[in-house]
PDB file of N, CA and C in Angstrom:
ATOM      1  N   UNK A   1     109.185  58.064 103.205  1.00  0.00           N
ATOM      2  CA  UNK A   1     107.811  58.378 103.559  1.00  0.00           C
ATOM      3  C   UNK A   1     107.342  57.417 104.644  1.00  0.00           C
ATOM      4  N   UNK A   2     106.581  57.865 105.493  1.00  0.00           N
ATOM      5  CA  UNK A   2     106.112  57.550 106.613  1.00  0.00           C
ATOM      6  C   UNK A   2     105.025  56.052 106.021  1.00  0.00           C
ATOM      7  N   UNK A   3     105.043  54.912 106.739  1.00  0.00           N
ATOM      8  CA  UNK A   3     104.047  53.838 106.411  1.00  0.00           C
ATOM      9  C   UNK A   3     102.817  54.005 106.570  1.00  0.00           C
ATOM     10  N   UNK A   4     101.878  54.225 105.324  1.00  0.00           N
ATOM     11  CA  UNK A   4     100.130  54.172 105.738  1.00  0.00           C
ATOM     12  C   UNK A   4      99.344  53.346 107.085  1.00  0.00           C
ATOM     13  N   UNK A   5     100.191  52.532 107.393  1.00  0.00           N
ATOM     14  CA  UNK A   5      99.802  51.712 108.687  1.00  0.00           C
ATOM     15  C   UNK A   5     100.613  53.051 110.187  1.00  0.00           C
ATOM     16  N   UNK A   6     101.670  53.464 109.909  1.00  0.00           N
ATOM     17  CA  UNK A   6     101.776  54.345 110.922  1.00  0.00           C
ATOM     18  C   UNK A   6     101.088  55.550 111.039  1.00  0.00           C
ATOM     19  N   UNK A   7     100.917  55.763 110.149  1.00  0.00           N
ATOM     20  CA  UNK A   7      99.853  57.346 109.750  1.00  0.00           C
ATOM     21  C   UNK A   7      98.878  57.007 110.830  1.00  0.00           C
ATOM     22  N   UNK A   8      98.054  55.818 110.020  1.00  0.00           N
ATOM     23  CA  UNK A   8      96.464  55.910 110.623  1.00  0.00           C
ATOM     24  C   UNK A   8      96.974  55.133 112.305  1.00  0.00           C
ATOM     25  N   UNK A   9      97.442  54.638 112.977  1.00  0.00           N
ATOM     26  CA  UNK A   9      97.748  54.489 114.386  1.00  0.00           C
ATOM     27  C   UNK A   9      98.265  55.593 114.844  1.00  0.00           C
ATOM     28  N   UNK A  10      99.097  56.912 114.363  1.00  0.00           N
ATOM     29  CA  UNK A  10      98.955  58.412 115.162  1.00  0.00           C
ATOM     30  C   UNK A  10      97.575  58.842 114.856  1.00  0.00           C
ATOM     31  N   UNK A  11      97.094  58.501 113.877  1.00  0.00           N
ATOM     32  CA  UNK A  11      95.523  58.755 113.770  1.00  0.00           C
ATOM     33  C   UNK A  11      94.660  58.499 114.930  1.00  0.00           C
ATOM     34  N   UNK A  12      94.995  57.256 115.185  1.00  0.00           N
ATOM     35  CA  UNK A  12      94.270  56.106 116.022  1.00  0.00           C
ATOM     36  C   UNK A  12      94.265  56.443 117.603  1.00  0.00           C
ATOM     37  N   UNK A  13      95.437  57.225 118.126  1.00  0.00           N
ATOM     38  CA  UNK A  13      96.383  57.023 118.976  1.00  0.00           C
ATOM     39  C   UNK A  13      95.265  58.857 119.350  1.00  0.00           C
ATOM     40  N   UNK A  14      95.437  59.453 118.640  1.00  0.00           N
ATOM     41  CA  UNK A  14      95.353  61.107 119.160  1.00  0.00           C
ATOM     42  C   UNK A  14      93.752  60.930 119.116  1.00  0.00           C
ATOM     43  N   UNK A  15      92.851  60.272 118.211  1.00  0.00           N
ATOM     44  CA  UNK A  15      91.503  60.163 118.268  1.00  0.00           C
ATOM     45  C   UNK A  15      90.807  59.672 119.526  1.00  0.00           C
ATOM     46  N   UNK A  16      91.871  58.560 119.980  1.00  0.00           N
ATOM     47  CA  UNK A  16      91.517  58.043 121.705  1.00  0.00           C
ATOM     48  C   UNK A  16      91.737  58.993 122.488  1.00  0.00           C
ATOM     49  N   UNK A  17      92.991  59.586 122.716  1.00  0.00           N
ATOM     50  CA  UNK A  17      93.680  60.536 123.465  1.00  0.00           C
ATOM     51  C   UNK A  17      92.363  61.361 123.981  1.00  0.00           C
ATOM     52  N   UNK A  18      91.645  61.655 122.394  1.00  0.00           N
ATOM     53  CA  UNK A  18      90.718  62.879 122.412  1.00  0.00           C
ATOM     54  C   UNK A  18      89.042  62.218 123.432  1.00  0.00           C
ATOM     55  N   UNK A  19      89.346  61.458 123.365  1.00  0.00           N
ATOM     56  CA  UNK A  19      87.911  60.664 123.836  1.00  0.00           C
ATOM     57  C   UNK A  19      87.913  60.105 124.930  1.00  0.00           C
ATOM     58  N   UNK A  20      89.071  59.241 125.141  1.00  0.00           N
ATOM     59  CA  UNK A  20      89.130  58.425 126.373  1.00  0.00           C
ATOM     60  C   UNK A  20      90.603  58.730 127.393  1.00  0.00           C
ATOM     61  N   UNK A  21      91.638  59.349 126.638  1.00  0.00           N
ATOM     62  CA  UNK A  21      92.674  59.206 127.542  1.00  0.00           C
ATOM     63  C   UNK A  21      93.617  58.069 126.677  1.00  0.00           C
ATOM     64  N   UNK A  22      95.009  58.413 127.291  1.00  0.00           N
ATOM     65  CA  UNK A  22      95.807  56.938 126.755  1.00  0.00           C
ATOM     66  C   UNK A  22      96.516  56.469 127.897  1.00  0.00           C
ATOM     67  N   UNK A  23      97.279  55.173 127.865  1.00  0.00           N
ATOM     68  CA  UNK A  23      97.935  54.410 128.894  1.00  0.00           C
ATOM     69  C   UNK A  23      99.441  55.095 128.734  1.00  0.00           C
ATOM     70  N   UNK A  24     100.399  55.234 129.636  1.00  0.00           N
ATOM     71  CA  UNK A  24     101.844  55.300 129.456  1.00  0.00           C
ATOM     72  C   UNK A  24     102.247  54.726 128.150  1.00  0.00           C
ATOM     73  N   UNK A  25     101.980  53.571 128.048  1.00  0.00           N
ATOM     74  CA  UNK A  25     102.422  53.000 126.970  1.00  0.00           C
ATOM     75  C   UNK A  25     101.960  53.431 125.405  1.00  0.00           C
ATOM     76  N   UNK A  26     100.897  53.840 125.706  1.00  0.00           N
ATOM     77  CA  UNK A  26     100.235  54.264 124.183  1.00  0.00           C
ATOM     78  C   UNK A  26     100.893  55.721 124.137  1.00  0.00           C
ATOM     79  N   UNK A  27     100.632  56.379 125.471  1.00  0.00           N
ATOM     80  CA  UNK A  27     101.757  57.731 125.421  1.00  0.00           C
ATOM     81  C   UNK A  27     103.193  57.564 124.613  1.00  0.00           C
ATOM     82  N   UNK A  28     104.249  56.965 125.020  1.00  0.00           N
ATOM     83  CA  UNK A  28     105.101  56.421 124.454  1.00  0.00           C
ATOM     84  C   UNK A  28     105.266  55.992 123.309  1.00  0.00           C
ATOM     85  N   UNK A  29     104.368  55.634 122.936  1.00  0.00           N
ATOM     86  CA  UNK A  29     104.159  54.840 121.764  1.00  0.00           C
ATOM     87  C   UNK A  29     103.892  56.149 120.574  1.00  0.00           C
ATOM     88  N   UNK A  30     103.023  57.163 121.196  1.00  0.00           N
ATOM     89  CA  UNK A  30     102.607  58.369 120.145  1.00  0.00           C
ATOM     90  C   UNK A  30     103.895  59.198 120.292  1.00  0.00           C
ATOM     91  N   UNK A  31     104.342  59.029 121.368  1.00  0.00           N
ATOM     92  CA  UNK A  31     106.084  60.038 120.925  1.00  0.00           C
ATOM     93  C   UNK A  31     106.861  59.747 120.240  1.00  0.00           C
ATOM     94  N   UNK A  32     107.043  58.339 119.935  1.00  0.00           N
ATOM     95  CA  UNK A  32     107.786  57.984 119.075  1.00  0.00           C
ATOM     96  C   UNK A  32     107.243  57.878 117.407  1.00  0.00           C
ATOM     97  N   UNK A  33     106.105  57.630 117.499  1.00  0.00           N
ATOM     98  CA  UNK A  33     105.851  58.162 116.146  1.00  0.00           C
ATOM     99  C   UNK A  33     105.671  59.188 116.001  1.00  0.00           C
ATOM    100  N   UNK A  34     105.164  60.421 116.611  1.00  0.00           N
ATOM    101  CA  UNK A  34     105.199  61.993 116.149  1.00  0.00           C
ATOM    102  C   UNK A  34     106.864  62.446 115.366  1.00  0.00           C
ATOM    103  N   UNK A  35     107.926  61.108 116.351  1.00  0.00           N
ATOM    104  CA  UNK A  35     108.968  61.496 116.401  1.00  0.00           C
ATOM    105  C   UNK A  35     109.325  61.269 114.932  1.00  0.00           C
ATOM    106  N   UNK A  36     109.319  59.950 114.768  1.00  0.00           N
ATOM    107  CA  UNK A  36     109.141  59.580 113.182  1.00  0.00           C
ATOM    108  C   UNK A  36     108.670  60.491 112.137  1.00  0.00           C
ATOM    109  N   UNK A  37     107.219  60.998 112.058  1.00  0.00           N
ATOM    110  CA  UNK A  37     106.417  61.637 111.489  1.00  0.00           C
ATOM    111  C   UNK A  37     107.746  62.753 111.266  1.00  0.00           C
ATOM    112  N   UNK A  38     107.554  63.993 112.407  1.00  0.00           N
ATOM    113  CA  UNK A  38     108.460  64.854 111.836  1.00  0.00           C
ATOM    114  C   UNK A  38     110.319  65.338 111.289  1.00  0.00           C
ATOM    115  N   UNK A  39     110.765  63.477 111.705  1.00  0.00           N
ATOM    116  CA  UNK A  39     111.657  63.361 111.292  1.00  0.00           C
ATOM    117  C   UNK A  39     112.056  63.504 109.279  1.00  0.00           C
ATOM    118  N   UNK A  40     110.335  62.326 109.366  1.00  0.00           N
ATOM    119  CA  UNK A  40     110.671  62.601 107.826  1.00  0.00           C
ATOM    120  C   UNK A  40     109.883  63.891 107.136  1.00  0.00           C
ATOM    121  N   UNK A  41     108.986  64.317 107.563  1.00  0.00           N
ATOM    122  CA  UNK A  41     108.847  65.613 107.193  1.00  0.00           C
ATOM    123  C   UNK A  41     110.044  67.024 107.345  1.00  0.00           C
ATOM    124  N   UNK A  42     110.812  66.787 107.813  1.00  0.00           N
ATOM    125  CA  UNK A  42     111.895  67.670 108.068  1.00  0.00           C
ATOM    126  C   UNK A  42     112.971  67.475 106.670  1.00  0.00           C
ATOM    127  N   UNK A  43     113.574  65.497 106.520  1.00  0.00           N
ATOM    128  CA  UNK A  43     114.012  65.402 105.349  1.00  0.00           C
ATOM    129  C   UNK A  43     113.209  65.526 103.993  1.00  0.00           C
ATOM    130  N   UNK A  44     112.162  65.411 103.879  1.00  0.00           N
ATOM    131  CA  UNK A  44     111.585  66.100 103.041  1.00  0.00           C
ATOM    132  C   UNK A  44     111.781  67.718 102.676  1.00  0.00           C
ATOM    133  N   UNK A  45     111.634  67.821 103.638  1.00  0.00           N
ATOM    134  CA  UNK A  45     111.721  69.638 103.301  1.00  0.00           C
ATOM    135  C   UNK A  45     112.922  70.157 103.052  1.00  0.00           C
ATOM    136  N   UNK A  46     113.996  69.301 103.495  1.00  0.00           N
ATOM    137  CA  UNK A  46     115.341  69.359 102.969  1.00  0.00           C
ATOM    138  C   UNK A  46     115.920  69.238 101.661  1.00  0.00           C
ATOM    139  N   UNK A  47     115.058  68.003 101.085  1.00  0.00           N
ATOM    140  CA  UNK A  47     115.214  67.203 100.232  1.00  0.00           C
ATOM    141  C   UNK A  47     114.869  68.781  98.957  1.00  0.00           C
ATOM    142  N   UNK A  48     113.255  69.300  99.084  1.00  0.00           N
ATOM    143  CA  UNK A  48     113.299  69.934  98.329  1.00  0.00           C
ATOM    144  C   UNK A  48     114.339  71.623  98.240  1.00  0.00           C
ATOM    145  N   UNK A  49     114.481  71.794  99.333  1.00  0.00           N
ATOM    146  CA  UNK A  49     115.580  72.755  99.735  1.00  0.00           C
ATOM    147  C   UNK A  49     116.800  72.067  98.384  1.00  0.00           C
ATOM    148  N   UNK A  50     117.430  71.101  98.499  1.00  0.00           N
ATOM    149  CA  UNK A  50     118.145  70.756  97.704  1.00  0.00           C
ATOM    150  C   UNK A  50     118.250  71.118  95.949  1.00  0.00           C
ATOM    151  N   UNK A  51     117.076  70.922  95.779  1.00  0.00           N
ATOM    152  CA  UNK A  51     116.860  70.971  94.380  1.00  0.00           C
ATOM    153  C   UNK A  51     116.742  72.019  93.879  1.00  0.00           C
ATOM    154  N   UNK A  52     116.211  73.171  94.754  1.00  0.00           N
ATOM    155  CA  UNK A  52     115.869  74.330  94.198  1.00  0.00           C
ATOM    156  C   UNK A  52     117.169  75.396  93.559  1.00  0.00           C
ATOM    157  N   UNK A  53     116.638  75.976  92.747  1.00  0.00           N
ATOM    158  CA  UNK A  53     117.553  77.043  92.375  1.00  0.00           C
ATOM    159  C   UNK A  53     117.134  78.426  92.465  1.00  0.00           C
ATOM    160  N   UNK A  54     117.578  79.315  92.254  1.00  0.00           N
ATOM    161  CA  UNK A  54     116.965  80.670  92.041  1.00  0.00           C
ATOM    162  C   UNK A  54     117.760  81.503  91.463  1.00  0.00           C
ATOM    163  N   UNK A  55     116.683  82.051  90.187  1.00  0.00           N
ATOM    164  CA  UNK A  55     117.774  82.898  89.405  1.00  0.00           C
ATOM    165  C   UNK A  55     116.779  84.149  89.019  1.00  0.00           C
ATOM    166  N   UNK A  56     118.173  85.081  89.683  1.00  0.00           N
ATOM    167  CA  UNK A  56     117.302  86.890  89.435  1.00  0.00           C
ATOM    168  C   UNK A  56     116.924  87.272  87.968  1.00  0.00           C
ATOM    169  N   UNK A  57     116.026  88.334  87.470  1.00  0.00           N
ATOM    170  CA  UNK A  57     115.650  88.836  86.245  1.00  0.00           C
ATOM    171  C   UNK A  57     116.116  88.763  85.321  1.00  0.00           C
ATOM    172  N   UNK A  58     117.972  88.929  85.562  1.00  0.00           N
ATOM    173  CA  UNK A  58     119.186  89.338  84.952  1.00  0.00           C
ATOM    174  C   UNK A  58     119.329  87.743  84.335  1.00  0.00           C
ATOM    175  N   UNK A  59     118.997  86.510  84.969  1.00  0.00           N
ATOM    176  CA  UNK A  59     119.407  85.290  84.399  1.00  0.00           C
ATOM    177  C   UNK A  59     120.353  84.822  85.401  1.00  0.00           C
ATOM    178  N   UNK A  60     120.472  85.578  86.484  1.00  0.00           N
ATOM    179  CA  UNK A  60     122.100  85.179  87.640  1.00  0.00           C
ATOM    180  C   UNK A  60     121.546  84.344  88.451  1.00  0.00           C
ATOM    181  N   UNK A  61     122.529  83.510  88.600  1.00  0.00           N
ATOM    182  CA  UNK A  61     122.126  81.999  89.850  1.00  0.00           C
ATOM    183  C   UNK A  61     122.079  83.305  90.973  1.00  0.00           C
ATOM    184  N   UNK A  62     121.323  83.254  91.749  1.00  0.00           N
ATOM    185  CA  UNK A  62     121.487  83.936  93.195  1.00  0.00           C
ATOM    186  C   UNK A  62     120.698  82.802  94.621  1.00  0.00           C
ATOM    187  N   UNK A  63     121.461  81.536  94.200  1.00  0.00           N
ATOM    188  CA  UNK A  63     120.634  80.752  94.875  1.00  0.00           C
ATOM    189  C   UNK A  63     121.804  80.877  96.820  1.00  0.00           C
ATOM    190  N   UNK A  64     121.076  81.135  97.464  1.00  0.00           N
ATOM    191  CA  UNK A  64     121.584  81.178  99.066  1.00  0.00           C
ATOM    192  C   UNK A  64     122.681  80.009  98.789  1.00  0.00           C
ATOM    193  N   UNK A  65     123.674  80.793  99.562  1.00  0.00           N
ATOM    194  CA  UNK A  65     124.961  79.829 100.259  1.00  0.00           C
ATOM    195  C   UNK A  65     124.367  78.133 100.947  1.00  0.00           C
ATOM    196  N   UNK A  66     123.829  78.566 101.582  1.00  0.00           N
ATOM    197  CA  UNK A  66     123.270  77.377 103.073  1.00  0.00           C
ATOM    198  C   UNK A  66     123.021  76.352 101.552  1.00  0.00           C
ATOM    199  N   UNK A  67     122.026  76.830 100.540  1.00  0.00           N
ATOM    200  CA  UNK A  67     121.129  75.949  99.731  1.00  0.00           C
ATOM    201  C   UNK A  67     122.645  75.195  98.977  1.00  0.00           C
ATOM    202  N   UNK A  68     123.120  75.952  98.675  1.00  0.00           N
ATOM    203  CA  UNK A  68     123.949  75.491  97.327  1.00  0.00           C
ATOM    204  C   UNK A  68     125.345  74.114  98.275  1.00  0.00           C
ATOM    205  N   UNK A  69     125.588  74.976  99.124  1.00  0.00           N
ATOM    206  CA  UNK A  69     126.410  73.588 100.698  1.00  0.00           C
ATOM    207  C   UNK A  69     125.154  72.924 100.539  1.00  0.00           C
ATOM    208  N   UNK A  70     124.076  72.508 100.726  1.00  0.00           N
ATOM    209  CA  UNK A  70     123.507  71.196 100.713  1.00  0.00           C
ATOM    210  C   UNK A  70     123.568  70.610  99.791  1.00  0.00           C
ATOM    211  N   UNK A  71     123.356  71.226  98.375  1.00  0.00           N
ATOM    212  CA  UNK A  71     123.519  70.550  96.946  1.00  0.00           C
ATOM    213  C   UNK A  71     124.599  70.094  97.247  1.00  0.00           C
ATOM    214  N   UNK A  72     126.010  70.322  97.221  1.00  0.00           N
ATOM    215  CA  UNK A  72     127.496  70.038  97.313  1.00  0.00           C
ATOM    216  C   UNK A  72     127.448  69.163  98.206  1.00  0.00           C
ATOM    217  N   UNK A  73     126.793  68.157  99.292  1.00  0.00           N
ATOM    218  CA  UNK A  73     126.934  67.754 100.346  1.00  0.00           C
ATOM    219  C   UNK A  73     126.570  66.154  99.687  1.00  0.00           C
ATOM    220  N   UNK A  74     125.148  66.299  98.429  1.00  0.00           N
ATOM    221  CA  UNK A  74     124.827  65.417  97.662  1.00  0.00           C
ATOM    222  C   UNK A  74     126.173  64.789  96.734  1.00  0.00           C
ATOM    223  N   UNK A  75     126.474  65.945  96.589  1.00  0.00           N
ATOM    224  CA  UNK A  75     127.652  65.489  95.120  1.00  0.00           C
ATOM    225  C   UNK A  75     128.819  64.693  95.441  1.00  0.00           C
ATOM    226  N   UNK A  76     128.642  64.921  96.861  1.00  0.00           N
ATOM    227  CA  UNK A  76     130.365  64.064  97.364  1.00  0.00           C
ATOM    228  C   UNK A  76     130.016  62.641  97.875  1.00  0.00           C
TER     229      UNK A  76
END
């Protein structure tokens, strides 16, 4: 998870943007944390991809190929 101190400086960072403009450097500075930001939002969403299962009416695992290779990817 992303640090409460980085949160609120993309906070900080897009609230100026919106008001005053930013320097190259503060530019830079917000790409690399957006970069961050949706890095771990991506493993997150993976993460729960992982766990999930799905099973039809009948009681049958019918959980997707792609899903079940990521589970297996954990196990090794």
């Amino acid at each position: 998870m992303l640090s409460k101190e980085k949160i609120n400086r993309i906070n900080e960072l897009a609230n100026k943007s919106k008001k005053y403009g930013l320097t190259d450097k503060e530019k830079q500075e917000q790409q690399e944390l957006r970069k961050d930001y949706l890095k771990n939002v991506r493993k997150s969403f993976k993460n729960q991809f992982k766990g999930m299962k799905i099973v039809d009416p009948n009681g049958e695992d019918v959980t997707p190929k792609k899903v079940k290779d990521l589970q297996k990817e954990d196990e090794l």
